[in-house]
Protein backbone atom coordinates (compact mmCIF):
# COMPACT_ATOMS: atom_id res chain seq x y z
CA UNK A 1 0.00 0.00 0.00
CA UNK A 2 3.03 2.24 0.67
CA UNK A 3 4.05 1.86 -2.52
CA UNK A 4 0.73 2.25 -4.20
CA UNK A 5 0.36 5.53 -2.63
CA UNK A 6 3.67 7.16 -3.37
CA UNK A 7 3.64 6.22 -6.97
CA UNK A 8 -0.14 7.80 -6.97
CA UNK A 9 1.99 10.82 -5.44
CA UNK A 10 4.65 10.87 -7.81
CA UNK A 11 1.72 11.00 -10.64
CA UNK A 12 0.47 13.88 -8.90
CA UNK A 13 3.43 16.12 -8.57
CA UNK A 14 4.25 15.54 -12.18
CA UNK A 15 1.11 16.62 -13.30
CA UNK A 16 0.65 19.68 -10.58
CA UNK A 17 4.68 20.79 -10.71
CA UNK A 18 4.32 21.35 -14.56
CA UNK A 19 2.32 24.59 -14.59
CA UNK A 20 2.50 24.82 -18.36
CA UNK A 21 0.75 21.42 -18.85
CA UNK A 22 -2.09 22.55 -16.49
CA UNK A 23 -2.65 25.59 -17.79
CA UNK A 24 -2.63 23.47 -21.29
CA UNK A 25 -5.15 21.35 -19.66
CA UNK A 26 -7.81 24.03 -19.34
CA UNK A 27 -7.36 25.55 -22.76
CA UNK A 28 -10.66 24.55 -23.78
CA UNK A 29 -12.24 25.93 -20.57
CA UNK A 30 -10.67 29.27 -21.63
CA UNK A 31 -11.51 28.84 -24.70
CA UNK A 32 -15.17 28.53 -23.61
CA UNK A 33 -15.18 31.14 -21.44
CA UNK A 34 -13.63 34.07 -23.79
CA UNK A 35 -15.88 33.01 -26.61
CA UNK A 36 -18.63 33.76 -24.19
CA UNK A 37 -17.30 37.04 -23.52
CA UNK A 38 -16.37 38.36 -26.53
CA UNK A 39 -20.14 36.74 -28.78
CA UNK A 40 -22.03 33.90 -26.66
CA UNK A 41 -23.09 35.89 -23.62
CA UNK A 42 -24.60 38.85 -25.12
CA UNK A 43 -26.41 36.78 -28.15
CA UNK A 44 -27.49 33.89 -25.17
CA UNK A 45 -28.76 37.17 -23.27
CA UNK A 46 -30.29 38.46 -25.81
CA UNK A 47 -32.22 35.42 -26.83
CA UNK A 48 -33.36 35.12 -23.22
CA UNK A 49 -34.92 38.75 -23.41
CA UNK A 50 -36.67 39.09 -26.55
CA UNK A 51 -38.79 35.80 -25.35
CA UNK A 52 -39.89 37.78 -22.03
CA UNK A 53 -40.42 40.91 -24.39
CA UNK A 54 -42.32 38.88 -26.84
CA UNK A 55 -44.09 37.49 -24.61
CA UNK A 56 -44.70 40.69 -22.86
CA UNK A 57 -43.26 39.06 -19.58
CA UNK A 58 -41.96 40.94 -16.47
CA UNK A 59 -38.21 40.37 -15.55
CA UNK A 60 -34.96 41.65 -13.63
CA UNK A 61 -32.17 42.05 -15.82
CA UNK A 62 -29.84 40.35 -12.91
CA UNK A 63 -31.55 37.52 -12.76
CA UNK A 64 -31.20 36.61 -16.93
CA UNK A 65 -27.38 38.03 -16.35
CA UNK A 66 -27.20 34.72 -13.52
CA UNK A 67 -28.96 32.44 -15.53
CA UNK A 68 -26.89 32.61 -18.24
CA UNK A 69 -23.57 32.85 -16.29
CA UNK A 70 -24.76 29.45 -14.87
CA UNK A 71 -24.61 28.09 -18.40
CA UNK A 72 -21.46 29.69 -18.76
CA UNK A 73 -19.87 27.94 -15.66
CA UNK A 74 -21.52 24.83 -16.78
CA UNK A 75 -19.77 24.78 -19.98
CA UNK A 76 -16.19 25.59 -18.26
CA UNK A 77 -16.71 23.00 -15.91
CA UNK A 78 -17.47 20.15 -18.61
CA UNK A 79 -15.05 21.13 -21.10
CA UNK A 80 -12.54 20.70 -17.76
CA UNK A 81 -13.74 17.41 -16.91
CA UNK A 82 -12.71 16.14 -20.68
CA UNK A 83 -9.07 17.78 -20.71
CA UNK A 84 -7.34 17.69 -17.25
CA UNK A 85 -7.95 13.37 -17.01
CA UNK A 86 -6.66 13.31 -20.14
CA UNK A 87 -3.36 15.67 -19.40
CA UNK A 88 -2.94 13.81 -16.51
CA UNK A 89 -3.36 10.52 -17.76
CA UNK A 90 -0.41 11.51 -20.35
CA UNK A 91 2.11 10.21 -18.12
CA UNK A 92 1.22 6.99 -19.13
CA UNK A 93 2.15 7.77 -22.51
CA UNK A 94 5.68 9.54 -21.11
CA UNK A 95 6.54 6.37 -19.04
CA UNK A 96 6.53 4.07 -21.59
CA UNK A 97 8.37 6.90 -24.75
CA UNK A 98 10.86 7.44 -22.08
CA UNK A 99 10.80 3.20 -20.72
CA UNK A 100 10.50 3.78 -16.90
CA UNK A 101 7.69 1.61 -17.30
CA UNK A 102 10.31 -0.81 -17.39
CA UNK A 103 11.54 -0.05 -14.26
CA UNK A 104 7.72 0.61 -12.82
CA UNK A 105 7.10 -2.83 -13.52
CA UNK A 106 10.19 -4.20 -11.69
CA UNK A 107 8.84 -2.65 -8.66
CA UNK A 108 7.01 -4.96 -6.42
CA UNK A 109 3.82 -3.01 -7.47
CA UNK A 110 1.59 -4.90 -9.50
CA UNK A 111 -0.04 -4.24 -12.81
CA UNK A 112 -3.34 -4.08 -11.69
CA UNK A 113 -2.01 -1.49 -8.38
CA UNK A 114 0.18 0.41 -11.41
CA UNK A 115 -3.46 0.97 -13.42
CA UNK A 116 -5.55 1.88 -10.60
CA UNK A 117 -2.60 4.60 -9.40
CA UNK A 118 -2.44 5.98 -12.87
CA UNK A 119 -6.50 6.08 -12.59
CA UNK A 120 -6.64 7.47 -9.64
CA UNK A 121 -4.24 10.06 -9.80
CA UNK A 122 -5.93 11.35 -13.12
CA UNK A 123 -8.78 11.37 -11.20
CA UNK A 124 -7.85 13.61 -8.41
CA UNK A 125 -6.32 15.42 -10.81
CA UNK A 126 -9.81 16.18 -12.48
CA UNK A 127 -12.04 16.76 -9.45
CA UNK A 128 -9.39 19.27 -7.51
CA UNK A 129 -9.39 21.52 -10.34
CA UNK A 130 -12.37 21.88 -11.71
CA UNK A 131 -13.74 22.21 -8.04
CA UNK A 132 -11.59 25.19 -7.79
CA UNK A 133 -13.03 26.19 -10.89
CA UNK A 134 -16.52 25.76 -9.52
CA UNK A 135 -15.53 26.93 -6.48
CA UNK A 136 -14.44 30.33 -8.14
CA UNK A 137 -16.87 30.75 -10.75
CA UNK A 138 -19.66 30.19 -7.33
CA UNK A 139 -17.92 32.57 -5.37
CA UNK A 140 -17.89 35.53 -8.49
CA UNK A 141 -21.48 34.65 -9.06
CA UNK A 142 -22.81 35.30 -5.54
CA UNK A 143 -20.36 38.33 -5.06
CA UNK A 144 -22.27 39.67 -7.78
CA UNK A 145 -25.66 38.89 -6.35
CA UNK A 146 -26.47 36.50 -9.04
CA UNK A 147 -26.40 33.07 -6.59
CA UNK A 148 -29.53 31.61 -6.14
CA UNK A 149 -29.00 28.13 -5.82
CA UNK A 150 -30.47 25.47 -3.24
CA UNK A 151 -27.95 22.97 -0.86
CA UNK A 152 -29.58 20.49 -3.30
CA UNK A 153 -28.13 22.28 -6.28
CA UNK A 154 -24.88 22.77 -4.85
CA UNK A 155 -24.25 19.23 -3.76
CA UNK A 156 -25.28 18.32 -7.32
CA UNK A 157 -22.82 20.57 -8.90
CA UNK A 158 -19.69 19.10 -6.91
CA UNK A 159 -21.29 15.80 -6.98
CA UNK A 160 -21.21 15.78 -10.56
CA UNK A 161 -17.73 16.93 -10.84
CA UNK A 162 -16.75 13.97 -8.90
CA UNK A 163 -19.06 11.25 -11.19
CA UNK A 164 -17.43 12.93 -14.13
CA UNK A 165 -14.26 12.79 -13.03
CA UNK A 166 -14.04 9.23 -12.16
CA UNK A 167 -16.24 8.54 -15.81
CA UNK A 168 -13.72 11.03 -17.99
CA UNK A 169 -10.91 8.89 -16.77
CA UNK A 170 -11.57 5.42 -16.97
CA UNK A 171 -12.61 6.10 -20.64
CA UNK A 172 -9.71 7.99 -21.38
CA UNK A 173 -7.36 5.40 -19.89
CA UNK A 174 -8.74 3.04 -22.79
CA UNK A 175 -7.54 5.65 -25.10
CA UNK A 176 -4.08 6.39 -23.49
CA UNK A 177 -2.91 2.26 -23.23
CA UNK A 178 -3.35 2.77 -27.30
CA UNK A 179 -0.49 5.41 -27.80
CA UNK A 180 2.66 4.74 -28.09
CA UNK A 181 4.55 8.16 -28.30
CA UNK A 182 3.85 11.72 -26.84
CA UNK A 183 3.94 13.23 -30.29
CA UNK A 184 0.45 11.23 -31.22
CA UNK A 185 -0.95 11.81 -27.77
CA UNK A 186 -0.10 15.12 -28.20
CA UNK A 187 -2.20 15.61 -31.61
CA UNK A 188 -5.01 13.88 -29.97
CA UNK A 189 -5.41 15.96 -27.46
CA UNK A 190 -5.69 18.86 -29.61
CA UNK A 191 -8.63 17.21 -31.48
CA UNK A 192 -10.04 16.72 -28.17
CA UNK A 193 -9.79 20.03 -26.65
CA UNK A 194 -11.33 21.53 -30.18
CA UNK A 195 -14.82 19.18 -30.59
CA UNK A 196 -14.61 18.13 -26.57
CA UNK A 197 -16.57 21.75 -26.65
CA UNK A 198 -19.20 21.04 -29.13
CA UNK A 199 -20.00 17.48 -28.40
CA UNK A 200 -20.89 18.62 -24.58
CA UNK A 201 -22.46 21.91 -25.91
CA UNK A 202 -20.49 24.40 -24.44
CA UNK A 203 -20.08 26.57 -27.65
CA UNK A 204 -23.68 25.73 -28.90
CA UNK A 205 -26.25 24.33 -27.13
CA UNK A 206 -26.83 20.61 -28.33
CA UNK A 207 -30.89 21.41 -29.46
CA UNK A 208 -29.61 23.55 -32.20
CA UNK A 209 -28.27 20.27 -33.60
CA UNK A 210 -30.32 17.55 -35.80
CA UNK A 211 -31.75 14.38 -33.88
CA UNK A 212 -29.09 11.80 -35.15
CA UNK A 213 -26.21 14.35 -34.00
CA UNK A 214 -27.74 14.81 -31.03
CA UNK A 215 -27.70 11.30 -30.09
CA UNK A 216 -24.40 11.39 -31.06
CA UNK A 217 -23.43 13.70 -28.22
CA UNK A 218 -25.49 12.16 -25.70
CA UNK A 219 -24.10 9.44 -26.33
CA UNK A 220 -20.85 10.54 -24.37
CA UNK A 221 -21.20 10.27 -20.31
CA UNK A 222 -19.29 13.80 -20.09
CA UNK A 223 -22.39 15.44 -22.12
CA UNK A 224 -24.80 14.34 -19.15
CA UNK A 225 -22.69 15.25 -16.34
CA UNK A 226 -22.30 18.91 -18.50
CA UNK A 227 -26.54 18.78 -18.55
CA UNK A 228 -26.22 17.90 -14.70
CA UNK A 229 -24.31 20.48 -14.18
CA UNK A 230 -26.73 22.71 -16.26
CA UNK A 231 -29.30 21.70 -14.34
CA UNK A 232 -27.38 22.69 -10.81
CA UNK A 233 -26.39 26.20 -11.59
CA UNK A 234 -28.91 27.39 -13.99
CA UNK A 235 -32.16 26.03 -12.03
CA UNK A 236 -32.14 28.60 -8.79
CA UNK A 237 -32.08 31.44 -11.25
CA UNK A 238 -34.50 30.19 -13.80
CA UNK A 239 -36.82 29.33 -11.27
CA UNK A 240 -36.76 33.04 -9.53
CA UNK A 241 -37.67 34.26 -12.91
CA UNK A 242 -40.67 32.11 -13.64
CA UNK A 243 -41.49 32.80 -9.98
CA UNK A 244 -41.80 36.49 -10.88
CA UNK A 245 -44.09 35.89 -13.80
CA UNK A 246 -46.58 34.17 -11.05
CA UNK A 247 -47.87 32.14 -14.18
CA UNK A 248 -49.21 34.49 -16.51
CA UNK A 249 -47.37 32.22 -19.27
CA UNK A 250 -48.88 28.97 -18.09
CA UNK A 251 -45.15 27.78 -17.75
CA UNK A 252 -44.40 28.51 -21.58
CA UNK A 253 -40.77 30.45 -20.70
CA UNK A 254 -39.18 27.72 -18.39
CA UNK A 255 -40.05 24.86 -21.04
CA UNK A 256 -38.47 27.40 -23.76
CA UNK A 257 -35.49 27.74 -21.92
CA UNK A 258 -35.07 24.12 -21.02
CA UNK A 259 -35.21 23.43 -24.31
CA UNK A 260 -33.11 26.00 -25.64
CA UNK A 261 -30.23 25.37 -23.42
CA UNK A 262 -30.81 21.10 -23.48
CA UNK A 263 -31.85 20.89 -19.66
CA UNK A 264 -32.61 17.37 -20.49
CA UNK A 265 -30.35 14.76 -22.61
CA UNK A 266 -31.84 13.60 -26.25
CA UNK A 267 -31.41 9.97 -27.25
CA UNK A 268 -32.72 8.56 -30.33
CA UNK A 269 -35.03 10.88 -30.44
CA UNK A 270 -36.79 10.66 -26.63
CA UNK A 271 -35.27 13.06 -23.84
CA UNK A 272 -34.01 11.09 -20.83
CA UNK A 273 -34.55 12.74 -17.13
CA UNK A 274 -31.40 13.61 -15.72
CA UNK A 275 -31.61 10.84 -13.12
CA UNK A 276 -31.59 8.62 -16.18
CA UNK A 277 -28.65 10.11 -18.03
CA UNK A 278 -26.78 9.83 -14.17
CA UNK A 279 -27.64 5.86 -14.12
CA UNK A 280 -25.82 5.95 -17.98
CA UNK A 281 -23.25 7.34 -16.84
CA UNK A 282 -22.57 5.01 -13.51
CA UNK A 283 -22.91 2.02 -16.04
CA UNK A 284 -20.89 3.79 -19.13
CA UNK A 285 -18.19 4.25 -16.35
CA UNK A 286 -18.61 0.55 -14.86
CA UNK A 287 -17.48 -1.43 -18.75
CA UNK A 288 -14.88 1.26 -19.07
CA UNK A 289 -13.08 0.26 -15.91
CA UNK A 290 -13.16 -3.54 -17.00
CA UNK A 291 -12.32 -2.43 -20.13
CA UNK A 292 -9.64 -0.56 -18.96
CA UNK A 293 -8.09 -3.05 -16.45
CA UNK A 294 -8.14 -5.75 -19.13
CA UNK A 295 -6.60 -3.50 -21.95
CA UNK A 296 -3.67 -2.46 -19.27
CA UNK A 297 -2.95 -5.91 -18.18
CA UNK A 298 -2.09 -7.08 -21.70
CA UNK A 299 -0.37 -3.83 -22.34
CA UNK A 300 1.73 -4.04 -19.92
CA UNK A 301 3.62 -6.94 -18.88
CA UNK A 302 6.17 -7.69 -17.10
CA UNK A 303 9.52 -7.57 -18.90
């Protein structure tokens, strides 16, 4: 067990003493979250206006302002969830370029201990930062007197950090077992970090998108834990506003909304409650860890 743990710390401090590579690892995130500064936040707030206008609808301007930061956050903390496992997880991919595998394996550690500390690491990794990030992006949002979220909604936001966390890296540690240099993990990761945005909808929300490509995307545990997450920080603020209308639209502006923004995942066609999409996820994550054990034991073997 001493063992297991310090080469789960070692992992660690590679990833966390390389400031470059963590700052690499939220690229999309900061992608995300300039592209709603500079076009996404204004056109998202706009949208959200002209349907109370149109529909001749009272409303507080701070409230739409914290409803749609909520979707911003959301979008950060999903894109996050996809690209730190997967930085982390890319000491894998250095160990064996740079064979200290070899001398990982001669350790009296065995391959089954050496896979779950690579896991696990990666997956610490993931939920300490993009907690932070949550933690931050919570912190600005109430300091701005946009917060209005429930306990319920805030233990839902971290817990889904956590589920994604522990989902985003057992399917990523399929991927990593695959590569054989840094050059080609490298160039993956750059695909990732450009469409890891659009498949969770964090550039555009996943409704805009045809049935069949929808499916697509919710096909993906990290797009439900993004929709969790959408569900967590966007909910307290959506529901003050329809609480101001006191039903005059029978409801009409919350279901808008929710569709708008994909509250709810769409599979083949039917939306799945977010309870649902939580149970795909626990059971996506479940065959990726025996997938993942069995692909690492025949990976690596003992020289």
């Amino acid at each position: 067990m001493k063992g297991f743990i310090g080469f789960t710390r070692r992992n660690l401090l590679l990833y966390f003493k390389d400031v470059g590579a963590v700052i690499f690892s939220l690229l999309t995130s900061i992608i995300v979250f300039a592209l709603y500064l500079l076009f996404l936040r204004d056109n998202y707030v706009d949208i959200t206006l002209s349907g109370l206008r149109e529909m001749n609808l009272p409303y507080h301007q701070k409230d739409v302002d914290s409803l749609i930061n909520g979707l911003l956050l959301s979008g950060i903390i999903g894109s996050a969830l996809i690209t730190v496992p997967f930085s982390c997880l890319s000491n894998v991919v250095r160990d064996r370029e740079s064979r200290k595998d070899f001398d990982i394996l001669s350790t009296p550690l065995s391959r089954a201990q050496i896979a779950l500390s690579y896991y696990l690491s990666a997956t610490i990794s993931a939920i300490l930062v993009t907690s932070v990030i949550l933690s931050i992006g919570l912190g600005v949002m109430a300091a701005s007197g946009g917060l209005h979220m429930s306990i319920q909604n805030v233990v839902s936001a971290y817990g889904g950090i956590v589920l994604g966390s522990v989902s985003s890296t057992a399917l990523f540690m399929i991927l990593v077992v695959r590569f054989n240099s840094s050059a080609s993990c490298d160039s993956f990761f750059g695909i990732l970090s450009a469409a890891g945005g659009f498949v969770i909808g964090a550039y555009i929300p996943i409704s805009q998108f045809s049935s069949a490509v929808q499916t697509v995307c919710n096909l993906f545990p990290a797009t439900h834990i993004t929709v969790l997450e959408r569900n967590a920080l966007m909910d307290g603020a959506l529901k003050r506003i329809d609480a101001g209308l006191n039903g005059v639209d029978g409801g009409e502006f919350r279901k808008t909304i929710e569709g708008i923004f994909s509250f709810k995942a769409k599979l083949f066609g039917e939306q799945i409650s977010v309870s649902t999409g939580m149970l795909y996820v626990a059971l996506a994550t479940a065959v990726f860890l025996v997938v993942m054990t069995v692909l690492f034991a025949k990976t690596y073997k003992k020289k």
